[in-house]
Protein backbone atom coordinates (compact mmCIF):
# COMPACT_ATOMS: atom_id res chain seq x y z
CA UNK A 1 -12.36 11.34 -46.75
CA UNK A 2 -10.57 10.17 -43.46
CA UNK A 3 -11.78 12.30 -40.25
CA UNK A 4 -8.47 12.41 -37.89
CA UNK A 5 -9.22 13.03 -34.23
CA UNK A 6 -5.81 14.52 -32.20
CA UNK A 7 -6.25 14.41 -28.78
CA UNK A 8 -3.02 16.15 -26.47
CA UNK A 9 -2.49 15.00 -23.05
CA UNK A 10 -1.67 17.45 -20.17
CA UNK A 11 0.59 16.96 -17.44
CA UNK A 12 -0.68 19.19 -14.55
CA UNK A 13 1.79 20.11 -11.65
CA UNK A 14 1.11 18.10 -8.57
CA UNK A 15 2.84 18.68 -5.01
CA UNK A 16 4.17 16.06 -3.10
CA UNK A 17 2.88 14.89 0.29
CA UNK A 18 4.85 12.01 0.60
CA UNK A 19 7.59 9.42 -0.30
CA UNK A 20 8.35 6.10 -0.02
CA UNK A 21 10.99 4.45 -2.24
CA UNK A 22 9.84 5.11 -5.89
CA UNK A 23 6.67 5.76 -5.34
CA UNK A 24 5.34 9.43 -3.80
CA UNK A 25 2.06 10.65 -3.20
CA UNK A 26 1.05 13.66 -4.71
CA UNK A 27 -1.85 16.22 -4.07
CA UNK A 28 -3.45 18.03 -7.51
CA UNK A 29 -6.18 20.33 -6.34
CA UNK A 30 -7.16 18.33 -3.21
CA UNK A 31 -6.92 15.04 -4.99
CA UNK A 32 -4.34 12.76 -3.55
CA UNK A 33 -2.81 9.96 -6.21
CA UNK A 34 0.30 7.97 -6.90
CA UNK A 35 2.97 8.81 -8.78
CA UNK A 36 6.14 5.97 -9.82
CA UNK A 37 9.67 7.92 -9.62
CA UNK A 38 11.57 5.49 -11.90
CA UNK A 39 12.00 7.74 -15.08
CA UNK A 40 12.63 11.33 -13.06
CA UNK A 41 16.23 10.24 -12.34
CA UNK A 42 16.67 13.23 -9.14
CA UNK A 43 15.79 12.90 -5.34
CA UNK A 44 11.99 14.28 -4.82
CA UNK A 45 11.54 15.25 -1.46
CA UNK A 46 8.39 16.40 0.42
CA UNK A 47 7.08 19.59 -1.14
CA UNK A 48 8.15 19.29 -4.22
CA UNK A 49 6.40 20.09 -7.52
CA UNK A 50 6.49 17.45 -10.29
CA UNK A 51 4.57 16.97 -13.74
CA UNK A 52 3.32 13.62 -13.66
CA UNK A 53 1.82 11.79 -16.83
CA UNK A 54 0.30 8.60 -16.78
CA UNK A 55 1.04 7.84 -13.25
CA UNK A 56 4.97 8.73 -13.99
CA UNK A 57 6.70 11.64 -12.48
CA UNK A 58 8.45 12.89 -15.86
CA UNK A 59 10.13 16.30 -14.23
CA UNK A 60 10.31 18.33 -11.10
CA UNK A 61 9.33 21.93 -11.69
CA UNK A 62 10.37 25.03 -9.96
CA UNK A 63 7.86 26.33 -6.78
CA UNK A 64 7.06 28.90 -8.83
CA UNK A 65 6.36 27.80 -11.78
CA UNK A 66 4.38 25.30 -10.65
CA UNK A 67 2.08 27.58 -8.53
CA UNK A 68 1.78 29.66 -11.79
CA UNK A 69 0.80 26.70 -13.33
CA UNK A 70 -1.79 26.46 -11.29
CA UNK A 71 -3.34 29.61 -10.82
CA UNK A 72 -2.98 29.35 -14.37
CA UNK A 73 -5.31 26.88 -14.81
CA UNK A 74 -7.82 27.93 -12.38
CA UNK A 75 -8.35 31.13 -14.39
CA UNK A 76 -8.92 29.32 -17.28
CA UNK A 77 -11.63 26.82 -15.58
CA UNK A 78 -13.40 29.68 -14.03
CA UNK A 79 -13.97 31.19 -17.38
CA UNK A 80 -15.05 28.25 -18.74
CA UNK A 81 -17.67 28.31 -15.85
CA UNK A 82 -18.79 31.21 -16.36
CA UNK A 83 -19.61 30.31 -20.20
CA UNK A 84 -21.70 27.78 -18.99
């Protein structure tokens, strides 16, 4: 009998700080990164929310969403916390 292991990746909503060609820097939680523009296709501008995935900006999200997002997912690692 075969064991099969899925794992699913998760594209978290990061904001940008900064841009410079294809290339913009974007802030996740106080983390600043790099994130290649090639494969969004749009203008991304300072301020902006995108979902980035494997160091590729894949879509820009609305504000809102995104900050939904977000709180989101800091509910759900506080209640991991709290179960130890």
């Amino acid at each position: 009998m075969a064991v099969v292991t899925s794992y699913m990746c998760l594209a978290v909503p990061t904001r940008v700080v900064a841009v410079n060609g294809n290339l913009a820097t974007v802030n996740v939680q106080g983390v600043h990164t790099q994130a290649r523009l090639d494969a969004l296709g749009e203008p991304v501008a300072i301020g902006d929310y995108l979902l980035v995935h494997a160091g590729f900006a894949i879509r820009r999200l609305d504000p809102e969403d995104a900050r939904e997002t977000l709180r989101l997912f800091d509910e759900i690692f506080a209640l991991q916390a709290e179960d130890g």
